[in-house]
C-alpha atoms as a PDB file:
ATOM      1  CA  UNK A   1     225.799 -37.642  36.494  1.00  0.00           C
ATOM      2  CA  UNK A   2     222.056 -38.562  36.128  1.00  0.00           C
ATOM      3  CA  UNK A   3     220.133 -36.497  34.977  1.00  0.00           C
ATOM      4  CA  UNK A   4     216.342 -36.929  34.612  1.00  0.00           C
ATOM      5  CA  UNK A   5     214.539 -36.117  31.730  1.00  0.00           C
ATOM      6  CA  UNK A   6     211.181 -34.331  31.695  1.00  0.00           C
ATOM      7  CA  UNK A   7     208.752 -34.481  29.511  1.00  0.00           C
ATOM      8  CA  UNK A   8     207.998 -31.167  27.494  1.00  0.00           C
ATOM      9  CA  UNK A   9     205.391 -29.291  28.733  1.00  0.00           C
ATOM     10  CA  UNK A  10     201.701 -29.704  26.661  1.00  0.00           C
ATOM     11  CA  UNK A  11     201.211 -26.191  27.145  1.00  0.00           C
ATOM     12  CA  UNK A  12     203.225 -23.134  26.150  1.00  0.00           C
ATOM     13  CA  UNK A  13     201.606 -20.609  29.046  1.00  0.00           C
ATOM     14  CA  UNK A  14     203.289 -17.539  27.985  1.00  0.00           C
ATOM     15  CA  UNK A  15     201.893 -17.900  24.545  1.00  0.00           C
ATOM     16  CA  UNK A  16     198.451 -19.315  25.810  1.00  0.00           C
ATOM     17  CA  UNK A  17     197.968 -16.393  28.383  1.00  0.00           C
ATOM     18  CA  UNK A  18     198.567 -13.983  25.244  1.00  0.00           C
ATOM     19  CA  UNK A  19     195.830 -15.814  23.239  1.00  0.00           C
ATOM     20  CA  UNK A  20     193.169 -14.933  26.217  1.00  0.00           C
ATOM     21  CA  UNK A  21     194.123 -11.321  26.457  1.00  0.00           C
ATOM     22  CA  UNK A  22     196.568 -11.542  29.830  1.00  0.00           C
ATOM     23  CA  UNK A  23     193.833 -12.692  31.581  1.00  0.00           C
ATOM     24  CA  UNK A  24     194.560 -15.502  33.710  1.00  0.00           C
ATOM     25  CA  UNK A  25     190.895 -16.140  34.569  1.00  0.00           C
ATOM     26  CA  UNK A  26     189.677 -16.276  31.023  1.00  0.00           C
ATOM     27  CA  UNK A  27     192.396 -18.914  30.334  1.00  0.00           C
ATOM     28  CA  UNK A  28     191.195 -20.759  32.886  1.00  0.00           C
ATOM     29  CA  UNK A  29     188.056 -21.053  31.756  1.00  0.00           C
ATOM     30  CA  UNK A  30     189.604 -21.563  27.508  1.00  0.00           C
ATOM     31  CA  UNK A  31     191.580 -24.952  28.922  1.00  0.00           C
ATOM     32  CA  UNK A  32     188.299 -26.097  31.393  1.00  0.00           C
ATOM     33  CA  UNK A  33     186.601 -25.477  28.059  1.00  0.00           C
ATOM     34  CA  UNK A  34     188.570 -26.687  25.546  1.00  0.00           C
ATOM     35  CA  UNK A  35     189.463 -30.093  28.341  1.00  0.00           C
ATOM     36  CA  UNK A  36     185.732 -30.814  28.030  1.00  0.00           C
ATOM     37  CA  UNK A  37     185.671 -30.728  24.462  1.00  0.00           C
ATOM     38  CA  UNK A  38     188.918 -32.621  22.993  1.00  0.00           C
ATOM     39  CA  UNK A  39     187.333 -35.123  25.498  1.00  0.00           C
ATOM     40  CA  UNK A  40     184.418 -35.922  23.112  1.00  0.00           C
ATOM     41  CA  UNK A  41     185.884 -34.947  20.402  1.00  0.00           C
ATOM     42  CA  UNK A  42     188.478 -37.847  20.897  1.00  0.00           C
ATOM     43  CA  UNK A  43     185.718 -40.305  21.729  1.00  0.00           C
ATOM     44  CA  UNK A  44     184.040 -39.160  18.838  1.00  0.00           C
ATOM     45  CA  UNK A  45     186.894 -39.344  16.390  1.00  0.00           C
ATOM     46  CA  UNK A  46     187.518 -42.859  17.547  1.00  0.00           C
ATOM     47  CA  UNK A  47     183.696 -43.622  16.798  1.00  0.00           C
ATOM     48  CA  UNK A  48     184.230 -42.044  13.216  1.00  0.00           C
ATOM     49  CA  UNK A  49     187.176 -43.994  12.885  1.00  0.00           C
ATOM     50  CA  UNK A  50     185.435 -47.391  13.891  1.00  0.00           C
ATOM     51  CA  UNK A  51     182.564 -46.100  11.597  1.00  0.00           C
ATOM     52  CA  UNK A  52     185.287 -45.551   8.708  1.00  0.00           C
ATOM     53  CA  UNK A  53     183.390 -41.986   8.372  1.00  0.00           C
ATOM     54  CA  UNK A  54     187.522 -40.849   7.588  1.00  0.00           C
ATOM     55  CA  UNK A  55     186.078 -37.437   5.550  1.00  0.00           C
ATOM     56  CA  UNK A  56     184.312 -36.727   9.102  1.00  0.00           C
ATOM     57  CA  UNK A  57     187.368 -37.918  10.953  1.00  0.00           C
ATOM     58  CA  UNK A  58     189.495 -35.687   9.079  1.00  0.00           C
ATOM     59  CA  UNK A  59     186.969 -32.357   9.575  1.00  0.00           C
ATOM     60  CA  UNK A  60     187.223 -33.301  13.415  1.00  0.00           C
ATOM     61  CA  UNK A  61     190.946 -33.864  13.879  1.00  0.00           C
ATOM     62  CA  UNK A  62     191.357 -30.271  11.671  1.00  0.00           C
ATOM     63  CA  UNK A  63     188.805 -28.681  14.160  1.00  0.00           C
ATOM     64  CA  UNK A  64     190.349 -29.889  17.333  1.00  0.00           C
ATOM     65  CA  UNK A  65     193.971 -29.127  15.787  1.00  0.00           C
ATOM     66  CA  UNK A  66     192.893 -25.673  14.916  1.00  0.00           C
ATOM     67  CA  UNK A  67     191.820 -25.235  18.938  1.00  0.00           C
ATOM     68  CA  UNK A  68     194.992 -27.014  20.088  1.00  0.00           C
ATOM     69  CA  UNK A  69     197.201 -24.484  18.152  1.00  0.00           C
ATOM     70  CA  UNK A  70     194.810 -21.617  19.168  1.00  0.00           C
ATOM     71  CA  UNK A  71     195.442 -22.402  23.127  1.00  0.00           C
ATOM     72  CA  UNK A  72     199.299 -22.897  22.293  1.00  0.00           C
ATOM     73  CA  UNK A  73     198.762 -26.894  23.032  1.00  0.00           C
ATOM     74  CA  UNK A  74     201.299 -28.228  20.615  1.00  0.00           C
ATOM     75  CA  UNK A  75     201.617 -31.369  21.193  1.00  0.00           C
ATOM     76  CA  UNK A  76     198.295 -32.179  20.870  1.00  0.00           C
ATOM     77  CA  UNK A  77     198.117 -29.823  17.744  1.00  0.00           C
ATOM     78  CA  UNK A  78     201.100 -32.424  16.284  1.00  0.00           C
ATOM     79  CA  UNK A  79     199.005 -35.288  17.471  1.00  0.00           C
ATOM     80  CA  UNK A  80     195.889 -33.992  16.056  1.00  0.00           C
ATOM     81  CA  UNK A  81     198.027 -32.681  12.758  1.00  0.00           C
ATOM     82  CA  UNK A  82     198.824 -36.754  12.717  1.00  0.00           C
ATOM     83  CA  UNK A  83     195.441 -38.371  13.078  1.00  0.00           C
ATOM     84  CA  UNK A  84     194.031 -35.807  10.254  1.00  0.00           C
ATOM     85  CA  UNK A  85     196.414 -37.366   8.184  1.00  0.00           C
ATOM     86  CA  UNK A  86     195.338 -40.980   9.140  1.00  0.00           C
ATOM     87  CA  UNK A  87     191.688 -39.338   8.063  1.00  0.00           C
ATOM     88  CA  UNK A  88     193.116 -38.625   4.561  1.00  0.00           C
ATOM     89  CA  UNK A  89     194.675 -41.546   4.267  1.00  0.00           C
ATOM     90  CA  UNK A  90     192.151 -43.658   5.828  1.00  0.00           C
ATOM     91  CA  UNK A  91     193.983 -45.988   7.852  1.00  0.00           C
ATOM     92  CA  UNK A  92     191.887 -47.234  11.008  1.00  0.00           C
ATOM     93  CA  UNK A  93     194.969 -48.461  12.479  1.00  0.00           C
ATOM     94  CA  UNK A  94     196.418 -45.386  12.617  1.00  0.00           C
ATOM     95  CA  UNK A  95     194.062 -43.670  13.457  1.00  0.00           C
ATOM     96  CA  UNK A  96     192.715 -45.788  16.345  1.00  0.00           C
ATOM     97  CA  UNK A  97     196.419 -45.105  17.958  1.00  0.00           C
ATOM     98  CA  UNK A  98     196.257 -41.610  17.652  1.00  0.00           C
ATOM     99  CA  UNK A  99     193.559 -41.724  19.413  1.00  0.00           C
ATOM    100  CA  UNK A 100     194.450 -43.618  22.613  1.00  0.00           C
ATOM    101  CA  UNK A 101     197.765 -41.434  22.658  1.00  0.00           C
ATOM    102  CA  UNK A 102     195.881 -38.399  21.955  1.00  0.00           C
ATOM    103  CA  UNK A 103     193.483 -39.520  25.318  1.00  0.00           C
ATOM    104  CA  UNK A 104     197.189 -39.497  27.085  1.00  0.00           C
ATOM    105  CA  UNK A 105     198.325 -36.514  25.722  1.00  0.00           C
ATOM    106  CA  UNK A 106     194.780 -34.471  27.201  1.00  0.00           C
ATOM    107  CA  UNK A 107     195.078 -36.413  30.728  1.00  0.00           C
ATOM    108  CA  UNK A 108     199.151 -34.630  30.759  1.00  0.00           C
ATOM    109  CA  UNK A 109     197.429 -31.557  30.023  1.00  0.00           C
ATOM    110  CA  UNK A 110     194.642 -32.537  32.742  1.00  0.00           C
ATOM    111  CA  UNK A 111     197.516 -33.058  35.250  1.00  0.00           C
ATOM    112  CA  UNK A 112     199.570 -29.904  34.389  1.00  0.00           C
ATOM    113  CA  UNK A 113     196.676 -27.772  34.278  1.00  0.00           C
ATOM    114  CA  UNK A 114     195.141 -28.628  37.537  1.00  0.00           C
ATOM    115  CA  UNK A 115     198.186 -29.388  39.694  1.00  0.00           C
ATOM    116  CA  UNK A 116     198.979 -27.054  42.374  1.00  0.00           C
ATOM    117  CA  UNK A 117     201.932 -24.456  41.305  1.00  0.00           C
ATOM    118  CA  UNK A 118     205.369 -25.173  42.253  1.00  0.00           C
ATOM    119  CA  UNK A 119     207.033 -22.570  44.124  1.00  0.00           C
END
């Protein structure tokens, strides 16, 4: 038999919809938010990496971490976990792949977040 794998999901809902109170509307408006953000703050870390500004790398990969874990985003929480530690041990390789899988890892969350639900 063949099964097909799926990818885990980049957003633990029950958990998120508990960090905005129950209310599905104010979640809503957390991931819009927090989509717009990670967006520069990715494009900014990989700026700071080019820069080798690493202690202002590392203060930006904490921060988005901290709002990944918040929203129950883990994955990018691990990612982010991953490119703080690239900050630390400033390595611009490193870090400039976490970047360009942490830009994948948002557009999943993009997708999920904004396609219509499944019955």
């Amino acid at each position: 038999m063949n099964k097909q794998v799926s990818s885990p999901s980049p957003l633990d809902k029950r958990a998120a919809l508990r960090a905005a109170g129950g209310d599905p509307a104010f979640l809503d408006e957390l991931i819009v938010l927090y989509l717009k953000d990670a967006t520069k703050g990715i494009a900014r870390a990989g700026s700071l990496a080019r820069a080798g500004r690493f202690k202002d790398l590392e203060k930006e990969a904490h921060r988005l971490k901290g709002a990944s874990l918040t929203l129950s985003l883990p994955i990018l929480a691990e990612t982010f976990a991953d490119l703080e530690a690239a900050a630390r041990d400033r390595n611009p390789q490193a870090a400039a792949q976490l970047s360009k899988r942490l830009s994948a890892e948002l557009g999943a969350l993009r997708r999920f977040w904004t396609a219509p639900a499944k019955p």
